[in-house]
Protein backbone atom coordinates (compact mmCIF):
# COMPACT_ATOMS: atom_id res chain seq x y z
CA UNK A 1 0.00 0.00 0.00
CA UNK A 2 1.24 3.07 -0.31
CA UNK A 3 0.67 6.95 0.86
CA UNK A 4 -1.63 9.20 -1.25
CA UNK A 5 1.39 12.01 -1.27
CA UNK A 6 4.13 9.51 -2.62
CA UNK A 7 1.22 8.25 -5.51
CA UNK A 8 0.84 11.99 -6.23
CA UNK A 9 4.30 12.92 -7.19
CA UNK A 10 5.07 9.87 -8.65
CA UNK A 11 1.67 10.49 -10.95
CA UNK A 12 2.74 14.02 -11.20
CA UNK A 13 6.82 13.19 -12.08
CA UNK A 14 7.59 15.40 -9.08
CA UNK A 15 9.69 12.13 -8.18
CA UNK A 16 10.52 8.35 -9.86
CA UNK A 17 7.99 5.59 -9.20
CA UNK A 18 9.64 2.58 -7.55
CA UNK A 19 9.71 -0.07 -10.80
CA UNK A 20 7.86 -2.19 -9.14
CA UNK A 21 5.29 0.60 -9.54
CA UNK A 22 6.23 2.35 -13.11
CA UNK A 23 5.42 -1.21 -14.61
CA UNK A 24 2.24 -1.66 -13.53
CA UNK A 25 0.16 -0.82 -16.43
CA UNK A 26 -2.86 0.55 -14.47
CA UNK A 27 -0.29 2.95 -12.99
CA UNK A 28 1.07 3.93 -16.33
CA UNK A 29 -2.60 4.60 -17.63
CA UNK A 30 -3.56 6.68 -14.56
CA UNK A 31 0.14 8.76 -15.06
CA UNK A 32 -0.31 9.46 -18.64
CA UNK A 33 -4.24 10.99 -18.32
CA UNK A 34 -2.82 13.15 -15.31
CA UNK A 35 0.46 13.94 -17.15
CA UNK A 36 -2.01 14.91 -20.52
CA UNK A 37 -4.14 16.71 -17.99
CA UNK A 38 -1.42 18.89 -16.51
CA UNK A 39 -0.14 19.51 -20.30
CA UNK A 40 -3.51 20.86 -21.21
CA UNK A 41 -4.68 22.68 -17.87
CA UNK A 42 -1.36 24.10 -16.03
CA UNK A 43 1.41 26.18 -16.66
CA UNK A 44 4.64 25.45 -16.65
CA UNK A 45 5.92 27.36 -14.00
CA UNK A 46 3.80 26.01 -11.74
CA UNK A 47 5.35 22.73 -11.73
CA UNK A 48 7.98 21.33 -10.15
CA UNK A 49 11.36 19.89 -11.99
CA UNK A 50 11.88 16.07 -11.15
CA UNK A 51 13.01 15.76 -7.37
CA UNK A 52 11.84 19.44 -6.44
CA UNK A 53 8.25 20.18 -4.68
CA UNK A 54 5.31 21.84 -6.00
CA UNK A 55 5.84 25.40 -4.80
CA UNK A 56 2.57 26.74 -6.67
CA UNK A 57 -0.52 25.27 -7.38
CA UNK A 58 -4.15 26.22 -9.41
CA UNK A 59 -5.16 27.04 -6.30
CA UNK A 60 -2.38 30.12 -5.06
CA UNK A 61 -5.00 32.26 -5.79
CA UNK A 62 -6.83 31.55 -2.35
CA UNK A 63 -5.75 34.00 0.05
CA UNK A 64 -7.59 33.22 3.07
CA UNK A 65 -7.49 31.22 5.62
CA UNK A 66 -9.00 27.80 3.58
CA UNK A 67 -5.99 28.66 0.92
CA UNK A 68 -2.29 27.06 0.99
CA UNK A 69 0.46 28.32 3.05
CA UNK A 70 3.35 27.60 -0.07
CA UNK A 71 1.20 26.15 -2.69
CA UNK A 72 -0.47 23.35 -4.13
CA UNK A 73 1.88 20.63 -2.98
């Protein structure tokens, strides 16, 4: 089993899947829809290189007190 934030930035190619996990083809269906859906919905600069954390997110633009402290991470 593993943690929802590790399944994010593997989906998201904020970090490398284990193998075990980049060969599973249900993974590698769910990764490229995400990966198509970040291409078509988000700017670049509001991703994060491979190995570096999401410092930005869609939702920045909440200020208040519901919003994120550094970002969508």
């Amino acid at each position: 089993m593993q943690e929802n934030p590790d399944l994010w930035r593997w989906l998201t190619g904020q970090e490398k899947p284990p193998e075990a996990v980049s060969i599973n083809p249900v993974f590698s269906a769910v990764q490229e829809k995400v990966m198509r859906n970040l291409n078509n919905h988000s700017a670049p600069e509001t991703r994060a290189t491979l190995g570096e954390p999401w410092v930005r997110g869609w939702d920045d633009i909440k200020k208040g007190h519901d919003g994120p402290i550094t970002g969508n991470q």
